[in-house]
N, C-alpha and C. Protein backbone atom coordinates (compact mmCIF):
# COMPACT_ATOMS: atom_id res chain seq x y z
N UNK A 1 9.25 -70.85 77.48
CA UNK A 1 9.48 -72.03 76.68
C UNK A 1 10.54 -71.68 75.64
N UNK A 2 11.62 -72.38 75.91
CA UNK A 2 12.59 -71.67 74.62
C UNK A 2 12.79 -71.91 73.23
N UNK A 3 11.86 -73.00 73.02
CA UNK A 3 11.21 -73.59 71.64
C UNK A 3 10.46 -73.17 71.26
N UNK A 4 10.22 -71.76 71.79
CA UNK A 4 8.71 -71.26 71.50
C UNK A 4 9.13 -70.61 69.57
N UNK A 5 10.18 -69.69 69.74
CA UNK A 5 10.21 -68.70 68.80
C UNK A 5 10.59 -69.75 67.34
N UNK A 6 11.10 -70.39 67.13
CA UNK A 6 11.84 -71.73 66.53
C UNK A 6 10.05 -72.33 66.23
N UNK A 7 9.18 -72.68 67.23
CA UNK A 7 8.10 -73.48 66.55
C UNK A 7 6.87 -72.53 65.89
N UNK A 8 7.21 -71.11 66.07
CA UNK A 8 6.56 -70.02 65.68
C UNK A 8 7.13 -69.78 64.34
N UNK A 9 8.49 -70.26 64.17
CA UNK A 9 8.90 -69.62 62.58
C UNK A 9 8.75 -70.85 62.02
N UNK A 10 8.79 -71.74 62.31
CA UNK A 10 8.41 -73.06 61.77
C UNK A 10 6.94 -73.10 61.46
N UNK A 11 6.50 -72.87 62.37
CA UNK A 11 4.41 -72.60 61.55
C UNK A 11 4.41 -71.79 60.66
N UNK A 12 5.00 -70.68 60.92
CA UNK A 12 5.04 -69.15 59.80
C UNK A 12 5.05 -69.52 58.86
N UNK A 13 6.76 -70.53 58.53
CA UNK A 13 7.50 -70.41 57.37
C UNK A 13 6.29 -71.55 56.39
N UNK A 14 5.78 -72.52 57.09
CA UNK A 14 4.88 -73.55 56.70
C UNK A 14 3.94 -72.69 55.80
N UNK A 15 3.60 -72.32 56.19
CA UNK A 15 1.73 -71.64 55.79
C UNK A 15 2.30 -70.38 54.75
N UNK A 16 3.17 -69.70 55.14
CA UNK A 16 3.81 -68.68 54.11
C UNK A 16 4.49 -69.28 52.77
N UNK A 17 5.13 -70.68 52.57
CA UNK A 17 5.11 -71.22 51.44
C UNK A 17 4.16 -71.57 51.13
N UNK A 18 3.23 -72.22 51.50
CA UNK A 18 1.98 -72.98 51.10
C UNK A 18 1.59 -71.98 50.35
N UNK A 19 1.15 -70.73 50.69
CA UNK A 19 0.21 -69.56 50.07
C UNK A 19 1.57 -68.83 48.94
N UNK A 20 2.64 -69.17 49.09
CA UNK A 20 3.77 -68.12 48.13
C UNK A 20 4.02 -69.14 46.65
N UNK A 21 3.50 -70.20 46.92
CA UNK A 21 3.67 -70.93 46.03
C UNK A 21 2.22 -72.31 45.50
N UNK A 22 1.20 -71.90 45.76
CA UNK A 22 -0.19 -72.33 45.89
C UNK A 22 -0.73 -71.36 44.18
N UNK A 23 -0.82 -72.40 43.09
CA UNK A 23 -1.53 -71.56 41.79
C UNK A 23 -2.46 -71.35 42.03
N UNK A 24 -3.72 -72.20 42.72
CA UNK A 24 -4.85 -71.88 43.19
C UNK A 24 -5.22 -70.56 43.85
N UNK A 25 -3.82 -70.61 45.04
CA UNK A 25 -4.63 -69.19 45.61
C UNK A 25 -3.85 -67.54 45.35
N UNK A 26 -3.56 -67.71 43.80
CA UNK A 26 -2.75 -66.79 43.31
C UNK A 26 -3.67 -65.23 43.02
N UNK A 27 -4.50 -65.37 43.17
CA UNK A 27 -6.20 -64.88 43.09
C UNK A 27 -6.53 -64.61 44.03
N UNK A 28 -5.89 -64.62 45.25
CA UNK A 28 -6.23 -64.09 46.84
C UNK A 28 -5.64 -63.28 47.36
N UNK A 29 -6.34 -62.28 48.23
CA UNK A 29 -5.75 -61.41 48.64
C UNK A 29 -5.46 -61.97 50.07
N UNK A 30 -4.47 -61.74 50.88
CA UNK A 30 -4.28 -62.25 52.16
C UNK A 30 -4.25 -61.04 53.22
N UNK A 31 -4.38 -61.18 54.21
CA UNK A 31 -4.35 -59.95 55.05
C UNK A 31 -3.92 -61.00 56.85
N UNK A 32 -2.51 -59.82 56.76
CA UNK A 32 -2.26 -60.97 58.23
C UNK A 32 -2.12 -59.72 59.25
N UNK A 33 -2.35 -59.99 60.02
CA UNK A 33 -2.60 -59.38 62.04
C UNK A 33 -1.69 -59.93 62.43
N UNK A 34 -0.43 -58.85 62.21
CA UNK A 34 0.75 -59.90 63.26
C UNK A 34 1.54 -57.61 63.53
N UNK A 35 2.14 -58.12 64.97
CA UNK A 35 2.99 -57.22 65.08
C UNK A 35 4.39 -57.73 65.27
N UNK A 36 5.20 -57.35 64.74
CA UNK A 36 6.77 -57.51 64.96
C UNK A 36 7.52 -56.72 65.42
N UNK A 37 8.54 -56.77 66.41
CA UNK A 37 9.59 -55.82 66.80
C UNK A 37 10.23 -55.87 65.89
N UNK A 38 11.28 -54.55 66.08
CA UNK A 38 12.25 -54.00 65.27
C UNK A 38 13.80 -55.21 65.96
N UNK A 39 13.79 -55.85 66.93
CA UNK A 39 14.55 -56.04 67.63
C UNK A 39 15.14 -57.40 66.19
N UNK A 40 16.15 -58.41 66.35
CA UNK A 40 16.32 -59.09 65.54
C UNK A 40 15.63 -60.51 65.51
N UNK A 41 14.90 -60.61 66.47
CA UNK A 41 13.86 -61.83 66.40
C UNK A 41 12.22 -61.33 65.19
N UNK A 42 11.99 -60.20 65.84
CA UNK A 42 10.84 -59.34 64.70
C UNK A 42 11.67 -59.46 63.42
N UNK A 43 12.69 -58.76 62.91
CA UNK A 43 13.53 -58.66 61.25
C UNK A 43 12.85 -59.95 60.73
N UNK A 44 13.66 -60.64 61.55
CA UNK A 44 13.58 -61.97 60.85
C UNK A 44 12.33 -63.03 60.58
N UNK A 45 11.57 -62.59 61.73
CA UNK A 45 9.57 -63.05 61.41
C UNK A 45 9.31 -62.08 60.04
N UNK A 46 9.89 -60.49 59.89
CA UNK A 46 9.40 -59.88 58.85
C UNK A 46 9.81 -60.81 57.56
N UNK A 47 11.17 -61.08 57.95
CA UNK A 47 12.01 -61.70 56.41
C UNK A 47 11.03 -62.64 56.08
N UNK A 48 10.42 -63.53 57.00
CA UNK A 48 9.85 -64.95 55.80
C UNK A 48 8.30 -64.19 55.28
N UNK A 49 7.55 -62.64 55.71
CA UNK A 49 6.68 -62.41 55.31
C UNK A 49 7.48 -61.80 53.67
N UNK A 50 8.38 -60.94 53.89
CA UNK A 50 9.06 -60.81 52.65
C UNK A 50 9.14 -61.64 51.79
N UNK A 51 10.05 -62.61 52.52
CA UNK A 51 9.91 -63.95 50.80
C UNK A 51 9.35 -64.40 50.07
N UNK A 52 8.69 -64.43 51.27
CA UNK A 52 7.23 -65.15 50.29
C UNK A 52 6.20 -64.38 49.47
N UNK A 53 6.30 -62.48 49.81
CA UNK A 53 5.66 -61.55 49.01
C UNK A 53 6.28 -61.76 47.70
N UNK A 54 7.83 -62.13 47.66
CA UNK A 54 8.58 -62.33 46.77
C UNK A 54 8.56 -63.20 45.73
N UNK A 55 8.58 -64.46 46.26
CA UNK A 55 8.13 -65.56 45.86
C UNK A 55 6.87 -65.54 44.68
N UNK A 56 6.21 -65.06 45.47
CA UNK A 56 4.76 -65.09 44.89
C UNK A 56 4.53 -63.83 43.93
N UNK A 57 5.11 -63.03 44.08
CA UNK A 57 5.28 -61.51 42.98
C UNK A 57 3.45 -60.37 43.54
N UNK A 58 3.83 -60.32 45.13
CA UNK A 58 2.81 -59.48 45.41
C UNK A 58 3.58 -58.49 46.36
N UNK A 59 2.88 -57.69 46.39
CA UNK A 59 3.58 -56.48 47.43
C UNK A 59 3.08 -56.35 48.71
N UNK A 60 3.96 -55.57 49.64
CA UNK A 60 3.28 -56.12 50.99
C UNK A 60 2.76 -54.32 51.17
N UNK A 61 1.74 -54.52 52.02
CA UNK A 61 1.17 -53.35 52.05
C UNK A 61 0.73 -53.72 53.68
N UNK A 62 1.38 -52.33 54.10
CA UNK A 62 1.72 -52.88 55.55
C UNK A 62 0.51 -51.10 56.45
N UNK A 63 -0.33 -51.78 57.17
CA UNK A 63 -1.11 -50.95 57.82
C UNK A 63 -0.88 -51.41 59.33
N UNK A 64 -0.30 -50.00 60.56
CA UNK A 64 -0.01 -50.03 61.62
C UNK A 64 -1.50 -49.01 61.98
N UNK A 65 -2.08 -49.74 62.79
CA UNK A 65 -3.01 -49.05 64.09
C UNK A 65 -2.16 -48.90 65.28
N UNK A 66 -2.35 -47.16 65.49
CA UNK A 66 -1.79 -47.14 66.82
C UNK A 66 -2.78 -46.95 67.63
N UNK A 67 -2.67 -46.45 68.64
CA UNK A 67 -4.20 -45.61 69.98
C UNK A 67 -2.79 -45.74 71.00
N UNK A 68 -3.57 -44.56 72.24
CA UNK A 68 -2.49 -44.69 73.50
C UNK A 68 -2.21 -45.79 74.43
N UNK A 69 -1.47 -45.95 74.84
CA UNK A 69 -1.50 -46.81 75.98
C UNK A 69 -2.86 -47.07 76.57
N UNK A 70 -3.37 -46.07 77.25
CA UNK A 70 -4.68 -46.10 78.19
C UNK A 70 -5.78 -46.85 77.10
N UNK A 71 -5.73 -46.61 75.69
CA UNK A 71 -7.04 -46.76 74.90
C UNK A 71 -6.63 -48.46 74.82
N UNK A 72 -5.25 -48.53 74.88
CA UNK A 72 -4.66 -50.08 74.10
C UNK A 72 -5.29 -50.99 75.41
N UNK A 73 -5.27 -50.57 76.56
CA UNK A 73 -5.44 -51.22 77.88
C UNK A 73 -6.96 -51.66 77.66
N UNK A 74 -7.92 -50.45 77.35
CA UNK A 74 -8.99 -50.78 77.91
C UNK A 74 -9.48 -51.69 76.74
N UNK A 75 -8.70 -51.63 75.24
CA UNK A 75 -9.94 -52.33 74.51
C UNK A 75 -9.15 -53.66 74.85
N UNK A 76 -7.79 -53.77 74.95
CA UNK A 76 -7.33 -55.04 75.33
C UNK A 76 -8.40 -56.56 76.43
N UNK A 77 -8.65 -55.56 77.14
CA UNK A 77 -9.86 -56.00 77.89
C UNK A 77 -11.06 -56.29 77.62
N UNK A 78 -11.59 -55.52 76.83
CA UNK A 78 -13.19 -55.69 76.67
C UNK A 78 -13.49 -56.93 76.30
N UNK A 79 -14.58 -57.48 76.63
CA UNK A 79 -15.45 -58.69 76.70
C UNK A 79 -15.55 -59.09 75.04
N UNK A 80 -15.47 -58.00 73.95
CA UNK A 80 -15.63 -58.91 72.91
C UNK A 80 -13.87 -59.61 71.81
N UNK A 81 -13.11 -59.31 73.18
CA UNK A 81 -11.85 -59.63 72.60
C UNK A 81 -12.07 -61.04 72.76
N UNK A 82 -11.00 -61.88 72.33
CA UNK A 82 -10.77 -62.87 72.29
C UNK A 82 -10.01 -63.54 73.62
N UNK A 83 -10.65 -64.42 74.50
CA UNK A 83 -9.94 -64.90 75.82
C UNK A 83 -8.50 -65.74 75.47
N UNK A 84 -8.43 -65.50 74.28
CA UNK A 84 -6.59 -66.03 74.16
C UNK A 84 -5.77 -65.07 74.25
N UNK A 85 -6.13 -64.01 73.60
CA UNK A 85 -5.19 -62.58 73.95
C UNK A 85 -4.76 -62.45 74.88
N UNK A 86 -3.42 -61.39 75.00
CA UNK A 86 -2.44 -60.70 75.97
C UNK A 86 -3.90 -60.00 76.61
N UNK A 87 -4.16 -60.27 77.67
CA UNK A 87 -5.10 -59.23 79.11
C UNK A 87 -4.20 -58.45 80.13
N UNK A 88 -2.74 -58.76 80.31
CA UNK A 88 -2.35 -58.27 81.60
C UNK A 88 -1.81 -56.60 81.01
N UNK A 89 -2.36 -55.71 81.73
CA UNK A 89 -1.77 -54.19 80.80
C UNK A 89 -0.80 -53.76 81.93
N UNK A 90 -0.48 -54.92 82.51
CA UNK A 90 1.29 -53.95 82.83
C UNK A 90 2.33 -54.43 81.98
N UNK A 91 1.94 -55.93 81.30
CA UNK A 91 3.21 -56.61 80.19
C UNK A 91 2.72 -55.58 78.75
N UNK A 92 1.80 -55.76 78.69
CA UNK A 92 1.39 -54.08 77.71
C UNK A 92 2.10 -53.20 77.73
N UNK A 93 2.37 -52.35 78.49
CA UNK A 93 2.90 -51.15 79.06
C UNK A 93 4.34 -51.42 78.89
N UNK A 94 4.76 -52.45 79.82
CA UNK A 94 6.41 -52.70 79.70
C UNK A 94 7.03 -52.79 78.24
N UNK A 95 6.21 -53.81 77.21
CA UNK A 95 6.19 -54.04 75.46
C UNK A 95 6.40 -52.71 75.18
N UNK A 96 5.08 -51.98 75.07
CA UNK A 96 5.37 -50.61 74.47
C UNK A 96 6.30 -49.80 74.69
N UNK A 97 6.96 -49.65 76.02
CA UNK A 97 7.99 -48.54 76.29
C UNK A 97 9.53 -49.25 75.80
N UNK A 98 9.23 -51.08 75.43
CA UNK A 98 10.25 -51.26 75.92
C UNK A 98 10.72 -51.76 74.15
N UNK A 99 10.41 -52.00 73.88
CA UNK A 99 10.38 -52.79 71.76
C UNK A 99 9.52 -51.51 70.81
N UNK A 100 10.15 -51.76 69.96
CA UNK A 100 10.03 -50.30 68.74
C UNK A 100 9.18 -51.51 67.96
N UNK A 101 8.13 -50.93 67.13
CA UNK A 101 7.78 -51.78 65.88
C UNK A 101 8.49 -51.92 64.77
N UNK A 102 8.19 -52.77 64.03
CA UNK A 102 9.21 -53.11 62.84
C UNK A 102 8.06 -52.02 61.89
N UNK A 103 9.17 -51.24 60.94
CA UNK A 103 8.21 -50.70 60.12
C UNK A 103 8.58 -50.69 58.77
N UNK A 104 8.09 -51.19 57.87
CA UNK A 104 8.64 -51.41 56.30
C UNK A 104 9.00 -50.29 55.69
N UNK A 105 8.21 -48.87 55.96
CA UNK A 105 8.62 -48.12 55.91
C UNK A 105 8.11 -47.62 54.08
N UNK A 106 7.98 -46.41 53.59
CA UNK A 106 7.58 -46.46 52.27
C UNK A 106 6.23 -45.73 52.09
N UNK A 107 5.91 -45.51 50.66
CA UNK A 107 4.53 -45.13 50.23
C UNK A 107 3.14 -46.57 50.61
N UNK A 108 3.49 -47.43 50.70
CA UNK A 108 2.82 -47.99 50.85
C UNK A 108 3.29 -48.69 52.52
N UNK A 109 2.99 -48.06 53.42
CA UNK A 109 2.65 -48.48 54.68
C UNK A 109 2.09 -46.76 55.19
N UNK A 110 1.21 -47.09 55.78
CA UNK A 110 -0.13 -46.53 56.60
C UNK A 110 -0.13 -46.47 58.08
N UNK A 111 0.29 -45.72 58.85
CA UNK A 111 0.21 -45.58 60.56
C UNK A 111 -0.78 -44.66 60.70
N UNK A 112 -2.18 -45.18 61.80
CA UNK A 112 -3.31 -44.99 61.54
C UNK A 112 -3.76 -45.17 63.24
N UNK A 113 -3.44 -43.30 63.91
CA UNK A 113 -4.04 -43.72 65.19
C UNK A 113 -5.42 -43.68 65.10
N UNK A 114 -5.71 -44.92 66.38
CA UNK A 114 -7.21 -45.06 66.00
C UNK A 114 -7.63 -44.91 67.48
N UNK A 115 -7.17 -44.32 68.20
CA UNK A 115 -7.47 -43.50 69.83
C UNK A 115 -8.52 -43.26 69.48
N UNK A 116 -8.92 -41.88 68.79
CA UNK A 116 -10.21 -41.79 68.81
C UNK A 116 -11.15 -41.91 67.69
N UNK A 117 -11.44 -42.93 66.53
CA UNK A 117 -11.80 -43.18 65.52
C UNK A 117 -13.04 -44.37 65.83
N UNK A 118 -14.16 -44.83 65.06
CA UNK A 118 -14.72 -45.75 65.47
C UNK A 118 -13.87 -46.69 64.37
N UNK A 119 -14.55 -48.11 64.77
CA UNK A 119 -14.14 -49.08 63.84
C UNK A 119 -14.40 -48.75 61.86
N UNK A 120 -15.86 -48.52 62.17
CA UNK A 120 -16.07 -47.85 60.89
C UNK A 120 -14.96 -46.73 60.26
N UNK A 121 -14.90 -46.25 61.06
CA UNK A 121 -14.34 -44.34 60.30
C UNK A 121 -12.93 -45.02 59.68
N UNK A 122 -11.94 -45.71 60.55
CA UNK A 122 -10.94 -46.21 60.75
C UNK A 122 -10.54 -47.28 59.32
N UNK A 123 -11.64 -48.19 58.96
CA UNK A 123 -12.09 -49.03 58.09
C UNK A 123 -11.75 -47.97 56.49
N UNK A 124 -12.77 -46.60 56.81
CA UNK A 124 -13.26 -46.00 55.46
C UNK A 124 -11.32 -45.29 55.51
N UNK A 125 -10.85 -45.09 56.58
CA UNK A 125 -9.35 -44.48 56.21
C UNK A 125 -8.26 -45.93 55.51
N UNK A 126 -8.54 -46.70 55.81
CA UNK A 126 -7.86 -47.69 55.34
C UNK A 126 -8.30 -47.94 53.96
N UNK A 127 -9.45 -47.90 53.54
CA UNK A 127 -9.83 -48.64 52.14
C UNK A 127 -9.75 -46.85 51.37
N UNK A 128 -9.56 -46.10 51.80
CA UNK A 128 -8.94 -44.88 50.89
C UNK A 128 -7.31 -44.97 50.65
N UNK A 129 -6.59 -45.40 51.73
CA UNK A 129 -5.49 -45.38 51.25
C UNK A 129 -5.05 -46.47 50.57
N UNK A 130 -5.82 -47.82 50.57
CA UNK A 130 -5.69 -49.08 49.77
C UNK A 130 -5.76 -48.56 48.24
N UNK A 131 -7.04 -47.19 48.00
CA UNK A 131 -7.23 -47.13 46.90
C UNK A 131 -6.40 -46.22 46.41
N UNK A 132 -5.29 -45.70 46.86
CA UNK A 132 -4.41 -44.65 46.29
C UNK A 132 -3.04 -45.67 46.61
N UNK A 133 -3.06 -47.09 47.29
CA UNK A 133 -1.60 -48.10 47.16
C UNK A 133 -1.66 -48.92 45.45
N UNK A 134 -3.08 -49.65 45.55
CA UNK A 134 -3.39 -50.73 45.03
C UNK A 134 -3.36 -50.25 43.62
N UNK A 135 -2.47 -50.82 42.62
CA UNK A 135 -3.06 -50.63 41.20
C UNK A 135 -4.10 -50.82 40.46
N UNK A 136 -4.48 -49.83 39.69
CA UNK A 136 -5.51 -49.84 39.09
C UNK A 136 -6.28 -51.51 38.41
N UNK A 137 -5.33 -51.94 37.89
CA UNK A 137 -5.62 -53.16 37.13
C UNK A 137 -5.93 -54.15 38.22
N UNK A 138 -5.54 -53.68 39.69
CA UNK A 138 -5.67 -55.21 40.73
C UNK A 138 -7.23 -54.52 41.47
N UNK A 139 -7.49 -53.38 41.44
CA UNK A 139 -8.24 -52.96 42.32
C UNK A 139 -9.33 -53.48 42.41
N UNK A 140 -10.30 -54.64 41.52
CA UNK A 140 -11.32 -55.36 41.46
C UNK A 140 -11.01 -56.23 42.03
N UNK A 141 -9.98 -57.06 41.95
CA UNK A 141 -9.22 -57.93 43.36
C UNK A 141 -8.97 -57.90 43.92
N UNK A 142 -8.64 -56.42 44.63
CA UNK A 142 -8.17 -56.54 45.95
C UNK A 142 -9.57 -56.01 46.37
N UNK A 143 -9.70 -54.81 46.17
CA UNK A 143 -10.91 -53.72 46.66
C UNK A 143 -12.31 -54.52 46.49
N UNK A 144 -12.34 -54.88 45.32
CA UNK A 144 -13.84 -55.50 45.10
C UNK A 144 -14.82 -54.58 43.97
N UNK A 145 -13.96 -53.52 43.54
CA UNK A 145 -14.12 -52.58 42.90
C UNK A 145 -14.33 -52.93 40.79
């Protein structure tokens, strides 16, 4: 569909002002599940997450889960994923060898293989390094602390 990427930055850009410029939800922490290529269609999905970090005067704090191929396949599959997800692990396979991730790059981004980690363990490595990103003065807002 070649309207696809165009009605994807058009939802993005929607919902990313709403929240970059919303007084109400200036008091929220947001947390988004998106992967982007490095390629120039990813840059530019990154740019409107930028602006709007901008906009709004918050920082982006960027956490990459990796695991191998084989681990990405099988949980890709499992029964408690979601039946909208990518299932086919040869377009898997082709993605990975074939697009680099976009990476912000910095003290505050986190690459976190989780091959062999449970959800838990994985969880307690993330909210340690939240607590050595996040400033002290926000850490009751973000952390809960």
């Amino acid at each position: 569909m070649p309207e696809y990427q165009g009605l994807r930055k058009y939802v993005r850009k929607g919902i990313l002002d709403s929240i970059a410029t919303s007084t109400s939800l200036k008091d929220v922490t947001w947390i988004f599940t998106d992967s982007q290529s490095s390629d120039a269609v990813g840059a530019a999905a990154v740019g409107d997450y930028i602006e709007a970090a901008k906009t709004r005067g918050s920082p982006i704090i960027s956490i990459i889960l990796d695991c191998t191929a084989e681990v990405n396949c099988y949980r890709m599959n499992a029964e408690t994923r979601g039946k909208t997800k990518l299932r086919d692990s040869e377009l898997l396979i082709d993605i990975r060898e074939a697009e680099d991730l976009y990476l912000f790059g910095g003290d505050r981004e986190l690459r976190l293989n989780v091959t062999d980690l449970t959800a838990y363990a994985a969880a307690r490595k993330i909210l340690d390094f939240m607590k050595k990103v996040v400033p002290k003065e926000d850490a009751k807002l973000v952390l809960g602390e």
